[in-house]
PDB file of N, CA and C in Angstrom:
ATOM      1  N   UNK A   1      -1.296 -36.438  15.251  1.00  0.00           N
ATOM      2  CA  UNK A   1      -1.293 -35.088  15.770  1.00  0.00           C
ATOM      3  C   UNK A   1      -1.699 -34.118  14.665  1.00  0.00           C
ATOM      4  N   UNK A   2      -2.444 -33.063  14.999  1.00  0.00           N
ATOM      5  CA  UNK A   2      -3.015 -31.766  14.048  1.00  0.00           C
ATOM      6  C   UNK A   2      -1.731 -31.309  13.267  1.00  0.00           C
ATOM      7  N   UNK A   3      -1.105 -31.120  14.086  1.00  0.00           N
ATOM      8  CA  UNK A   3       0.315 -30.458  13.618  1.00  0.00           C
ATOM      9  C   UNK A   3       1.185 -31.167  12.404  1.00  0.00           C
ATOM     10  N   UNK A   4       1.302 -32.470  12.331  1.00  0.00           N
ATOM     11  CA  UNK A   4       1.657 -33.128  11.478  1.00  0.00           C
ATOM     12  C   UNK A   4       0.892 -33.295  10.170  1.00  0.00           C
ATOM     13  N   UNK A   5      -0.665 -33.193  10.272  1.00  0.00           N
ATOM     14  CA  UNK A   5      -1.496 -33.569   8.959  1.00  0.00           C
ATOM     15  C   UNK A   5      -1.670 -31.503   8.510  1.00  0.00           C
ATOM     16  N   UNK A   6      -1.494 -30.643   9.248  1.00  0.00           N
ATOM     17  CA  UNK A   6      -1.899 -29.111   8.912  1.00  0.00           C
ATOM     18  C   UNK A   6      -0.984 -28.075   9.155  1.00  0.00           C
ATOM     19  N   UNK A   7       0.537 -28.445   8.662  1.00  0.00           N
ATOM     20  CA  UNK A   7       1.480 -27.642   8.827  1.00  0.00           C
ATOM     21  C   UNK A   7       0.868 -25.974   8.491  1.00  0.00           C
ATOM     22  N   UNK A   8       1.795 -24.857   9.340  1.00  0.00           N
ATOM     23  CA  UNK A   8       1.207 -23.797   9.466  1.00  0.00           C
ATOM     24  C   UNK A   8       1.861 -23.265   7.793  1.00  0.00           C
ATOM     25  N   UNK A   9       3.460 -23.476   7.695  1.00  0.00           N
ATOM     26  CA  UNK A   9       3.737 -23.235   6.297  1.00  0.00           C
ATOM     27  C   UNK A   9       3.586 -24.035   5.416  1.00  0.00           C
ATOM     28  N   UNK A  10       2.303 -24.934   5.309  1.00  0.00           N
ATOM     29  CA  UNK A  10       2.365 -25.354   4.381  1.00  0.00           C
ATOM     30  C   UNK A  10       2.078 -24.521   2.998  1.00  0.00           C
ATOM     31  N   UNK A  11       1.509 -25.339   1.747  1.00  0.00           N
ATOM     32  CA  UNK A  11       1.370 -24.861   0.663  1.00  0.00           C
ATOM     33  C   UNK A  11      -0.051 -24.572   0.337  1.00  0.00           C
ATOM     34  N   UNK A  12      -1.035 -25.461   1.408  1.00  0.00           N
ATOM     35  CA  UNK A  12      -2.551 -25.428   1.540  1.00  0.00           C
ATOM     36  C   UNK A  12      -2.723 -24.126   2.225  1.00  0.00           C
ATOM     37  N   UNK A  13      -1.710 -23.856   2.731  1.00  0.00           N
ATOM     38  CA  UNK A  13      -2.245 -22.352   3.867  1.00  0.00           C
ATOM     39  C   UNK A  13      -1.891 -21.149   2.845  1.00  0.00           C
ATOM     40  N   UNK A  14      -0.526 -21.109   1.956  1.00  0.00           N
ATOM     41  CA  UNK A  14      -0.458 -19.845   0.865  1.00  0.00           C
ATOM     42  C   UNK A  14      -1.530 -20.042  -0.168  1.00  0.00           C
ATOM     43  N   UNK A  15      -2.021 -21.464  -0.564  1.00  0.00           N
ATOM     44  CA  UNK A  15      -3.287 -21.414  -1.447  1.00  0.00           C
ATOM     45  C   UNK A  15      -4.323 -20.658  -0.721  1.00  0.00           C
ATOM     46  N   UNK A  16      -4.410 -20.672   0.787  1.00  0.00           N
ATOM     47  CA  UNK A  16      -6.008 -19.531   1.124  1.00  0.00           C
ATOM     48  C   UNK A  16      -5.004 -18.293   1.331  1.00  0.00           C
ATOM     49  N   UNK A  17      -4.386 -18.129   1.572  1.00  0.00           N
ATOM     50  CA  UNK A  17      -4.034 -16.606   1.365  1.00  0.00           C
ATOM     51  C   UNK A  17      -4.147 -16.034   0.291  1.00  0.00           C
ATOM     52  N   UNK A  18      -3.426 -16.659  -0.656  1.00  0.00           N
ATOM     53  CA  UNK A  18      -3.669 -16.065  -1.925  1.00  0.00           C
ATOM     54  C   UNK A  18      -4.836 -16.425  -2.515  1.00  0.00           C
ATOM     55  N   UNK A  19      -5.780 -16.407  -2.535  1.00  0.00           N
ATOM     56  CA  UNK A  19      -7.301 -17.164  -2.687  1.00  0.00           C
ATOM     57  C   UNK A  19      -7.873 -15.812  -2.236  1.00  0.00           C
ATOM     58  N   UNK A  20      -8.020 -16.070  -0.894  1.00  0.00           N
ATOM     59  CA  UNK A  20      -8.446 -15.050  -0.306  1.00  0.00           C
ATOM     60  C   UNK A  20      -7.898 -13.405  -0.611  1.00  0.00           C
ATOM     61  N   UNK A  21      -6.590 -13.075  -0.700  1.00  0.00           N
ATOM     62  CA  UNK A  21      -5.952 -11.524  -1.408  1.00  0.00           C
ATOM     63  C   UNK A  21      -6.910 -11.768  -2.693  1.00  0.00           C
ATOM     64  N   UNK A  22      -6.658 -12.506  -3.511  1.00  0.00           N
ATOM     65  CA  UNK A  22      -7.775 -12.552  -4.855  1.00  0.00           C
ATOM     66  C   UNK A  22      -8.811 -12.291  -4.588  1.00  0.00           C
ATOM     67  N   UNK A  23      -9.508 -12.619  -3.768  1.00  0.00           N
ATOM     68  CA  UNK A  23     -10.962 -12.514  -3.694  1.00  0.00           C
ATOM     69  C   UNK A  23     -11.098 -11.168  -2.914  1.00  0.00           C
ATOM     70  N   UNK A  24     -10.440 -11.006  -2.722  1.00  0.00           N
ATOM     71  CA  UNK A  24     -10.882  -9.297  -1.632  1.00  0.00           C
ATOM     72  C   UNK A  24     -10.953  -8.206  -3.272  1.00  0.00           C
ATOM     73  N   UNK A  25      -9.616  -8.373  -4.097  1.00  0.00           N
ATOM     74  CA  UNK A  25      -9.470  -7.603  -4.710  1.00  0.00           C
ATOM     75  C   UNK A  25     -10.426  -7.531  -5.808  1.00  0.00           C
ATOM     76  N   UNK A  26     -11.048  -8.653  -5.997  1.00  0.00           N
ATOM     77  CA  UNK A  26     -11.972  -9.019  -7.297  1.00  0.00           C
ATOM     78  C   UNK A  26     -13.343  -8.585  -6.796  1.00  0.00           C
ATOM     79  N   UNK A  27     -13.872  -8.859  -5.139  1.00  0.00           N
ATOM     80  CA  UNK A  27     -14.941  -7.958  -4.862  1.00  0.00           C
ATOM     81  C   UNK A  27     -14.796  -6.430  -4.637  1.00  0.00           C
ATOM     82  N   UNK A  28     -14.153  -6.500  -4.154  1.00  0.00           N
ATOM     83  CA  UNK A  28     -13.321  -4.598  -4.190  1.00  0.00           C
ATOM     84  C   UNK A  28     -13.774  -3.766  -5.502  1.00  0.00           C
ATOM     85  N   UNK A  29     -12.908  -4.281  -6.730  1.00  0.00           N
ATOM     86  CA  UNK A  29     -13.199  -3.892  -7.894  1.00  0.00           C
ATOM     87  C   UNK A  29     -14.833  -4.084  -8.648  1.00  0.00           C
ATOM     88  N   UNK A  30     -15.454  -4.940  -8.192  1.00  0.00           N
ATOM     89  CA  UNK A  30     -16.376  -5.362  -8.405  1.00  0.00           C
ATOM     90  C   UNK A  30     -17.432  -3.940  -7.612  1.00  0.00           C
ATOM     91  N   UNK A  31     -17.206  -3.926  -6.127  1.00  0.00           N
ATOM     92  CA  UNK A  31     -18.255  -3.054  -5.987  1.00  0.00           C
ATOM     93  C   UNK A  31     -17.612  -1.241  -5.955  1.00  0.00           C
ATOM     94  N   UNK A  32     -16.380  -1.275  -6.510  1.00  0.00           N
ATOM     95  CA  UNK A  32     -16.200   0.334  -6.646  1.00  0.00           C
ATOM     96  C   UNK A  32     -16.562   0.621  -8.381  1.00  0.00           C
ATOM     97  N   UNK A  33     -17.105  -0.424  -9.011  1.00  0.00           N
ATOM     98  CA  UNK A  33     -17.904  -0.017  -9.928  1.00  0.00           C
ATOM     99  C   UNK A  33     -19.008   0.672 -10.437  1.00  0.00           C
ATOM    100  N   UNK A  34     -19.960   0.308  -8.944  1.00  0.00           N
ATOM    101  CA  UNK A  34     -21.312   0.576  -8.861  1.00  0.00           C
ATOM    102  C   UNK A  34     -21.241   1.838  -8.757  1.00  0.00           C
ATOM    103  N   UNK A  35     -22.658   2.275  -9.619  1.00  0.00           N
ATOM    104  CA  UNK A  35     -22.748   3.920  -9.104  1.00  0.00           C
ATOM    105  C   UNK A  35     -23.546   4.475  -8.046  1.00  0.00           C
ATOM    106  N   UNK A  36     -23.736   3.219  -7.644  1.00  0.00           N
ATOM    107  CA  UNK A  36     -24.357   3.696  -6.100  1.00  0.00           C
ATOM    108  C   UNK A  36     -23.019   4.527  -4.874  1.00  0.00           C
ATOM    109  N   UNK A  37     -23.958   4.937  -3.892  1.00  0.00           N
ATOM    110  CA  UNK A  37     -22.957   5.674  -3.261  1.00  0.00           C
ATOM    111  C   UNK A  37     -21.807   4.689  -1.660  1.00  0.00           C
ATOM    112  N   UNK A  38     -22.383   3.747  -1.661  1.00  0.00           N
ATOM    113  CA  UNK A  38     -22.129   2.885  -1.167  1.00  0.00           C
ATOM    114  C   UNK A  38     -20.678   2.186  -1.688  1.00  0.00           C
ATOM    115  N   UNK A  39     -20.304   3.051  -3.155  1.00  0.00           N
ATOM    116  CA  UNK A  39     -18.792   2.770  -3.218  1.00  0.00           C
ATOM    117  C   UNK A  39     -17.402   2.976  -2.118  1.00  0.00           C
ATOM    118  N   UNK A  40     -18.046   3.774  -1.596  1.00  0.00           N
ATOM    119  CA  UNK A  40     -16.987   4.391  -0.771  1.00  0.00           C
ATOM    120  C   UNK A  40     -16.779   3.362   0.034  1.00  0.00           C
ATOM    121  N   UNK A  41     -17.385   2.404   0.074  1.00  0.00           N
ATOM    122  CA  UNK A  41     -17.204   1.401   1.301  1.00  0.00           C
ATOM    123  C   UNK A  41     -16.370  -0.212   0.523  1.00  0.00           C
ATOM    124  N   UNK A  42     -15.401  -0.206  -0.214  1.00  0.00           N
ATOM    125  CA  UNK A  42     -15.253  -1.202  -1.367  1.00  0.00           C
ATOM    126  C   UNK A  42     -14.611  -1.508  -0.854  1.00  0.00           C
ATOM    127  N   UNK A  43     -13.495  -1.573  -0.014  1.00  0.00           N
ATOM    128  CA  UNK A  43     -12.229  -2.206   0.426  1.00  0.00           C
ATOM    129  C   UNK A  43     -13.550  -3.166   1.725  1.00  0.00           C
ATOM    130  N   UNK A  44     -14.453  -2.432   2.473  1.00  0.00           N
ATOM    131  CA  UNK A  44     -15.451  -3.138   3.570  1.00  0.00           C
ATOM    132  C   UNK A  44     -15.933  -3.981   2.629  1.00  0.00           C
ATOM    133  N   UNK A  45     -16.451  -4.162   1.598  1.00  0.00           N
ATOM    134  CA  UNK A  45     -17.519  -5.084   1.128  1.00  0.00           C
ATOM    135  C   UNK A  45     -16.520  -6.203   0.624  1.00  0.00           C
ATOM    136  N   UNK A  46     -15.919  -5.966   0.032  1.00  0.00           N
ATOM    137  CA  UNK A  46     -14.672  -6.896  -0.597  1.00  0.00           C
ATOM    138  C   UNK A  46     -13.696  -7.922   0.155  1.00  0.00           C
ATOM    139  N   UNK A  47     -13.443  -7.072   1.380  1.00  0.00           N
ATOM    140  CA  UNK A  47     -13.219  -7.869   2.818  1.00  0.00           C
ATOM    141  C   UNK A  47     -14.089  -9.052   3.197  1.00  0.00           C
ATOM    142  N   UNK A  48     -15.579  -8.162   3.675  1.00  0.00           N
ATOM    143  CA  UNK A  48     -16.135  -9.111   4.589  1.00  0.00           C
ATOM    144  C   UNK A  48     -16.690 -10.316   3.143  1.00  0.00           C
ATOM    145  N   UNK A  49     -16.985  -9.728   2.042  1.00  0.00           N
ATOM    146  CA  UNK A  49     -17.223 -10.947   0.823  1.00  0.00           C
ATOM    147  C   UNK A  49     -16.096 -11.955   0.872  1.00  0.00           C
ATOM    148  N   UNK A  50     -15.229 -11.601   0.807  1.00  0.00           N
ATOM    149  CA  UNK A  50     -13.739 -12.590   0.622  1.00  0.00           C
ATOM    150  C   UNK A  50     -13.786 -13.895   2.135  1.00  0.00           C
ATOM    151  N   UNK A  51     -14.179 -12.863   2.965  1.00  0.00           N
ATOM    152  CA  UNK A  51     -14.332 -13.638   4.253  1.00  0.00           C
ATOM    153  C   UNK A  51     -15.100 -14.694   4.358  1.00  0.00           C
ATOM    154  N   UNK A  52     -16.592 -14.112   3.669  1.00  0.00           N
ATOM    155  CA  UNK A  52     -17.783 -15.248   4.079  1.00  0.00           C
ATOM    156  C   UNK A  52     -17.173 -16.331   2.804  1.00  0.00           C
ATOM    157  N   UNK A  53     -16.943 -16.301   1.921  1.00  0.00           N
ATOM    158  CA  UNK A  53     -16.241 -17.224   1.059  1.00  0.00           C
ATOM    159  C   UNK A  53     -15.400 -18.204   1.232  1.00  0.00           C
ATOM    160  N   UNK A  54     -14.536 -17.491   2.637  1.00  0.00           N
ATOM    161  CA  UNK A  54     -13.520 -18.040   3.059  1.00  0.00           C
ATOM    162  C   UNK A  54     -14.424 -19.898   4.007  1.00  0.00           C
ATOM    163  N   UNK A  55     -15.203 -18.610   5.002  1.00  0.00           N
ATOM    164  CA  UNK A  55     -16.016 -19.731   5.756  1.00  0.00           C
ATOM    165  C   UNK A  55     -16.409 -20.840   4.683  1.00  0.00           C
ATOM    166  N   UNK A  56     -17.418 -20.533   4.055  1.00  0.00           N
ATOM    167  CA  UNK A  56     -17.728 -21.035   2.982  1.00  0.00           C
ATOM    168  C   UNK A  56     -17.660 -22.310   2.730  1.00  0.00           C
ATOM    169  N   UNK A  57     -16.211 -22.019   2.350  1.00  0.00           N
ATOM    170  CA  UNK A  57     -15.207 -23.100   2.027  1.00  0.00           C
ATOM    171  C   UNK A  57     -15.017 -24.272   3.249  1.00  0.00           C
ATOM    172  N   UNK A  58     -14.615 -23.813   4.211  1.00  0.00           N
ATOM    173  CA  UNK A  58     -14.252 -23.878   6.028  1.00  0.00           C
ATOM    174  C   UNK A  58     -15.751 -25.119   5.755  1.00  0.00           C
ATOM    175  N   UNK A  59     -16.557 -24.255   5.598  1.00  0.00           N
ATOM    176  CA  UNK A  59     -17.934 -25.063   5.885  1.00  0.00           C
ATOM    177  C   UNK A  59     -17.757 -26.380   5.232  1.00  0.00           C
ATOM    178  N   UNK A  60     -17.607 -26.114   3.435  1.00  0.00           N
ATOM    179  CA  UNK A  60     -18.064 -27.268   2.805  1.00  0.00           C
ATOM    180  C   UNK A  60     -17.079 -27.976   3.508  1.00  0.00           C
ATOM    181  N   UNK A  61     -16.008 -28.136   3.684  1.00  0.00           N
ATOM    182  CA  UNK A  61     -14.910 -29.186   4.302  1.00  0.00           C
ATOM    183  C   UNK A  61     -15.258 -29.711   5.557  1.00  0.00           C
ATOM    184  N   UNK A  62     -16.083 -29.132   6.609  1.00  0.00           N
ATOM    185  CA  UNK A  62     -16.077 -29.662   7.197  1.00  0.00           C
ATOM    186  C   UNK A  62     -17.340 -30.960   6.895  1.00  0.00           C
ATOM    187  N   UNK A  63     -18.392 -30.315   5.955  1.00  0.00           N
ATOM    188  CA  UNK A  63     -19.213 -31.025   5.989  1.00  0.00           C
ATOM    189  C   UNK A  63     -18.985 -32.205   4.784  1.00  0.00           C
ATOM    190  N   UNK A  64     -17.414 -32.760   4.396  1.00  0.00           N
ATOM    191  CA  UNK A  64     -16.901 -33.604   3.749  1.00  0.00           C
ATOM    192  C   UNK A  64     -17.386 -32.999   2.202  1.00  0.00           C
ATOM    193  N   UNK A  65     -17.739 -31.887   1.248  1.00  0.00           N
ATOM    194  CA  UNK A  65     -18.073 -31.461  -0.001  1.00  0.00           C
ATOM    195  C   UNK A  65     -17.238 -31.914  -0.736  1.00  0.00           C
ATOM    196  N   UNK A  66     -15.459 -31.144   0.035  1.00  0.00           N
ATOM    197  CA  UNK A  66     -14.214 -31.340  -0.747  1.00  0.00           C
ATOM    198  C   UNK A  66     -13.218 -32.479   0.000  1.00  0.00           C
ATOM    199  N   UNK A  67     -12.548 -33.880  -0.901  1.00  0.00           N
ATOM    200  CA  UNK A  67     -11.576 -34.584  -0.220  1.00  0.00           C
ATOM    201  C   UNK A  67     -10.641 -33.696   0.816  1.00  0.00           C
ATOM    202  N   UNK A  68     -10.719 -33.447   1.906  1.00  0.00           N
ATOM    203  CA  UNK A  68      -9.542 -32.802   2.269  1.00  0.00           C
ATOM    204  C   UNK A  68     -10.036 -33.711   3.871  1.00  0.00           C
ATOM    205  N   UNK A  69      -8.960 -33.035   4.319  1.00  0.00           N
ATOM    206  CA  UNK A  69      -9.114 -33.228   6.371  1.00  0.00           C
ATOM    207  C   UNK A  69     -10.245 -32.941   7.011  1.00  0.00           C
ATOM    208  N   UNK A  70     -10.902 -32.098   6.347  1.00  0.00           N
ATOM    209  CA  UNK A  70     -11.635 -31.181   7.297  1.00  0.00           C
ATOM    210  C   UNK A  70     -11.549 -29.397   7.368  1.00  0.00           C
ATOM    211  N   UNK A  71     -12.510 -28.827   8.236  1.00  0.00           N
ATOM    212  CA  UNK A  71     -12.123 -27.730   8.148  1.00  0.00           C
ATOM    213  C   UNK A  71     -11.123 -27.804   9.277  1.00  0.00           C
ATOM    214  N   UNK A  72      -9.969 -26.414   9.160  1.00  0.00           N
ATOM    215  CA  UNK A  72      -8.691 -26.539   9.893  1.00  0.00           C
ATOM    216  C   UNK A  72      -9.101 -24.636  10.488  1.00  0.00           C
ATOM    217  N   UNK A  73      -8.798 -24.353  11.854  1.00  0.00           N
ATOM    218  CA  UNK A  73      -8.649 -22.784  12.241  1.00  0.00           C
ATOM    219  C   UNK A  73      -7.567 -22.955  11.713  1.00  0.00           C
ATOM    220  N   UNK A  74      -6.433 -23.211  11.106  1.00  0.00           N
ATOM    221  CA  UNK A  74      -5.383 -22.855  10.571  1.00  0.00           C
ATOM    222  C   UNK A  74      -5.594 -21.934   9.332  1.00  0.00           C
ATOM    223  N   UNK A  75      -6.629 -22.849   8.507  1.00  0.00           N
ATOM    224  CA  UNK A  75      -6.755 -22.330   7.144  1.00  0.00           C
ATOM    225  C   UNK A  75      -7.666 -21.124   7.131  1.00  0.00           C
ATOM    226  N   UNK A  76      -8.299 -20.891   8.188  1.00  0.00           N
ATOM    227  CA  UNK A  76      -9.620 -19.711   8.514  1.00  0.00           C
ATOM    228  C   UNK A  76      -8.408 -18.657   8.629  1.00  0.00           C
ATOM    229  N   UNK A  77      -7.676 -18.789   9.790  1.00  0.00           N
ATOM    230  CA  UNK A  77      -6.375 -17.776   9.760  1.00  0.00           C
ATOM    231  C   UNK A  77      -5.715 -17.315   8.383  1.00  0.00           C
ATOM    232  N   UNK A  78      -5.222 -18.606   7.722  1.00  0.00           N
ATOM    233  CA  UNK A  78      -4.560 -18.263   6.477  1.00  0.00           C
ATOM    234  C   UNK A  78      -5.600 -17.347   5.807  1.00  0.00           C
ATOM    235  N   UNK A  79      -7.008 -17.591   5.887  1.00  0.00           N
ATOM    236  CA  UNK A  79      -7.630 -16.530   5.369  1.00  0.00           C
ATOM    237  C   UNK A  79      -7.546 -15.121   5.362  1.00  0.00           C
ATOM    238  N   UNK A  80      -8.185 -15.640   6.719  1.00  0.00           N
ATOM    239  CA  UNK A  80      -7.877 -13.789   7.494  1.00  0.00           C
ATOM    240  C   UNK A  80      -6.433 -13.234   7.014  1.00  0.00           C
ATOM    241  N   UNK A  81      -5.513 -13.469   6.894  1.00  0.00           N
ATOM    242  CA  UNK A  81      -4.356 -13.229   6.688  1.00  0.00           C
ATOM    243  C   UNK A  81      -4.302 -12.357   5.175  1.00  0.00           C
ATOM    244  N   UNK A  82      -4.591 -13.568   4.361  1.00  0.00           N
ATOM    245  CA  UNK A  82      -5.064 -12.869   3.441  1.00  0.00           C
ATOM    246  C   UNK A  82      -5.728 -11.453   2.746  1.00  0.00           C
ATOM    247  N   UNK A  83      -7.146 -11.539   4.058  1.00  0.00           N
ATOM    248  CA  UNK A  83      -7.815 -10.645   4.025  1.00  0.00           C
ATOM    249  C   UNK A  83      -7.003  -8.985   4.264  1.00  0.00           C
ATOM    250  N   UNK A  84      -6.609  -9.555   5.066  1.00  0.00           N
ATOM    251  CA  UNK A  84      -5.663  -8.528   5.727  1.00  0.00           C
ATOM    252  C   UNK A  84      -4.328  -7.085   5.221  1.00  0.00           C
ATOM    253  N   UNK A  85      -3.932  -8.985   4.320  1.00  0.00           N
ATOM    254  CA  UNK A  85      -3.108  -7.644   3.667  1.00  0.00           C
ATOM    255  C   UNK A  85      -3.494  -7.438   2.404  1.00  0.00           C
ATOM    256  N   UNK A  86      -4.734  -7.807   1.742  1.00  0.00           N
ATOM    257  CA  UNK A  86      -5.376  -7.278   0.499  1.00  0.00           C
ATOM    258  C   UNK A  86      -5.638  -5.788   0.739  1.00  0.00           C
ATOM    259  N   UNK A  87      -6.342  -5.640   2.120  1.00  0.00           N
ATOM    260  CA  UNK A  87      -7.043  -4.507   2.702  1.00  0.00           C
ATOM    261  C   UNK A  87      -5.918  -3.723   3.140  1.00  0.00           C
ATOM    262  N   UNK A  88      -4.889  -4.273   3.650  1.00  0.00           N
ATOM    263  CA  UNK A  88      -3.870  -3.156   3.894  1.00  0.00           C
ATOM    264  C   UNK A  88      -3.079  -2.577   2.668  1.00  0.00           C
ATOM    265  N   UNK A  89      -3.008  -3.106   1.205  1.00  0.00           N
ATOM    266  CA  UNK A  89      -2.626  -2.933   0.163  1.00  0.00           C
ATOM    267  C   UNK A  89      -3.399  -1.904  -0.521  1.00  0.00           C
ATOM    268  N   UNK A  90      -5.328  -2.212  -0.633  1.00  0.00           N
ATOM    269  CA  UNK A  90      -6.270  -1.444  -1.035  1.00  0.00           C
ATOM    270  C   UNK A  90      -5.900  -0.034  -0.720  1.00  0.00           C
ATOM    271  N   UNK A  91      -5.586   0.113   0.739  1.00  0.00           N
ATOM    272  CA  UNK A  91      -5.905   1.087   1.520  1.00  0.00           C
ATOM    273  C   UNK A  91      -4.972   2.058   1.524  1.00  0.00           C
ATOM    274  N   UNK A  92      -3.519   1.529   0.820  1.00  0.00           N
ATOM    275  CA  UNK A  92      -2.463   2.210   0.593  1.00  0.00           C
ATOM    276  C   UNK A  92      -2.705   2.702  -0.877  1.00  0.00           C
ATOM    277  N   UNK A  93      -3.235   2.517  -1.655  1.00  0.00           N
ATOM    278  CA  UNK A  93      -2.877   2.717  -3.055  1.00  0.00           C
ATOM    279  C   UNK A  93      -4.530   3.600  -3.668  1.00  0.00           C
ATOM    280  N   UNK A  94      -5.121   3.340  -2.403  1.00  0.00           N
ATOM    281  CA  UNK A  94      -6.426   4.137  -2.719  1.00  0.00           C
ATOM    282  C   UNK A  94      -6.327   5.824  -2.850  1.00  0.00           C
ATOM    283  N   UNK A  95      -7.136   6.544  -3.466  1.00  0.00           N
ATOM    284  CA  UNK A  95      -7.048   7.677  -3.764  1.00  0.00           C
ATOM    285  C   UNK A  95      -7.716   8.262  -2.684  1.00  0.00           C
ATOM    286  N   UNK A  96      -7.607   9.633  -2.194  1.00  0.00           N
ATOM    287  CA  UNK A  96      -7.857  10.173  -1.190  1.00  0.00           C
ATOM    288  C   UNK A  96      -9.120  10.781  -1.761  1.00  0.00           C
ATOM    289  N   UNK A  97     -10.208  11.022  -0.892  1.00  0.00           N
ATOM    290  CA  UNK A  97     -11.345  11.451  -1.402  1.00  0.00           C
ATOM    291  C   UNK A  97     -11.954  12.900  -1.902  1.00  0.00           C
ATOM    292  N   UNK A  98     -12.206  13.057  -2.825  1.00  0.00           N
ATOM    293  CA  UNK A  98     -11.878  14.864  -2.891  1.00  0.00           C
ATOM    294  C   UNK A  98     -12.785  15.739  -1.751  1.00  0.00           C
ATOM    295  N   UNK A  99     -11.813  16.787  -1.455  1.00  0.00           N
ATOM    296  CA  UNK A  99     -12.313  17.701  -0.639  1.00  0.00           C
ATOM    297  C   UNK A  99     -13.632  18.485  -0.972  1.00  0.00           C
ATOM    298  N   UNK A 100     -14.727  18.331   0.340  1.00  0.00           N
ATOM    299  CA  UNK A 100     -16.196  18.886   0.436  1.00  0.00           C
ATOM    300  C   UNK A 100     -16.324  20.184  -0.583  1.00  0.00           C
ATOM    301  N   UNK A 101     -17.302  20.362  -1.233  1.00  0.00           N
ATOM    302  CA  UNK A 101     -17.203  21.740  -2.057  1.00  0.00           C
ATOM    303  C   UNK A 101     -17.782  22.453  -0.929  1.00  0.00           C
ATOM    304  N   UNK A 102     -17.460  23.804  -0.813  1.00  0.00           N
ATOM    305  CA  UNK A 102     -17.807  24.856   0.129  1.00  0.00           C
ATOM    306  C   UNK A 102     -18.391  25.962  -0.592  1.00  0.00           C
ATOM    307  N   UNK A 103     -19.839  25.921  -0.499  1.00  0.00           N
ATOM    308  CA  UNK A 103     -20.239  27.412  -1.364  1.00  0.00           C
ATOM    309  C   UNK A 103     -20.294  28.437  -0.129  1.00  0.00           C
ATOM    310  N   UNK A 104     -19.659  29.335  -0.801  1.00  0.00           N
ATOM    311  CA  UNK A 104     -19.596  30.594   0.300  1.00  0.00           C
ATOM    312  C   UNK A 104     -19.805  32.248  -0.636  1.00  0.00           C
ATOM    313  N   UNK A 105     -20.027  33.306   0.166  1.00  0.00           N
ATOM    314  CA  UNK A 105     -19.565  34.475  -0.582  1.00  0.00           C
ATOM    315  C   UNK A 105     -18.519  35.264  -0.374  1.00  0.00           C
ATOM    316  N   UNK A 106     -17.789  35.388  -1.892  1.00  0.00           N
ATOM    317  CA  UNK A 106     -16.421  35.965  -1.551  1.00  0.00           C
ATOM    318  C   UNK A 106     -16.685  37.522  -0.984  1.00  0.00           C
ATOM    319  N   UNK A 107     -16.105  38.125  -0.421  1.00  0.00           N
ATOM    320  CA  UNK A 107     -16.350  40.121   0.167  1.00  0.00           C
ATOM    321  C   UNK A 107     -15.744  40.802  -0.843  1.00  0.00           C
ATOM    322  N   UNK A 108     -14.396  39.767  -1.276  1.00  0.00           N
ATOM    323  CA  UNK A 108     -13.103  40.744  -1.556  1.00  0.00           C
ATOM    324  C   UNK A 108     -13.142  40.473  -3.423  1.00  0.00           C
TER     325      UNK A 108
END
């Protein structure tokens, strides 16, 4: 049975979570470096990077790369999971963006 060889708590499923939180945060930082303007989008790029990585992985296993079972939707989840609360962490601790400059003329 699946259930017996791919426990949901196992220790293979906190290795892609925490794999995956790593990898969100390491592309995150990676592209709020750039001085392009496309920073603003770092918690998005760092996500969906962490993600395709995730597959990635998903892939080589299934296609026997790494000794393991196979690829498991368990461990794609443990990903996402991951992903998840990297991005919900980012998103808390991120700085708010400064307010539009407004040129105007004062009367007074």
């Amino acid at each position: 049975m699946e259930s017996d060889r791919d426990p949901w708590l196992g220790m293979d499923k906190l290795y892609h979570v925490l794999m995956c939180f790593s990898l969100t945060f390491l592309f995150y930082a990676l592209a709020s470096l750039t001085p392009y303007p496309y920073r603003r989008y770092a918690i998005s790029i760092g996500s969906v990077l962490s993600l395709l990585a995730g597959a990635a992985k998903e892939a080589a296993d299934h296609l026997g790369y790494f000794r393991s079972s196979g690829a498991s939707l368990r461990d794609a989840l443990a990903d996402i999971l991951g992903v998840c609360i990297a991005s919900f962490a980012l998103s808390l601790f991120r700085s708010p963006p400064p307010p539009p400059h407004l040129r105007a003329l004062s009367l007074v």
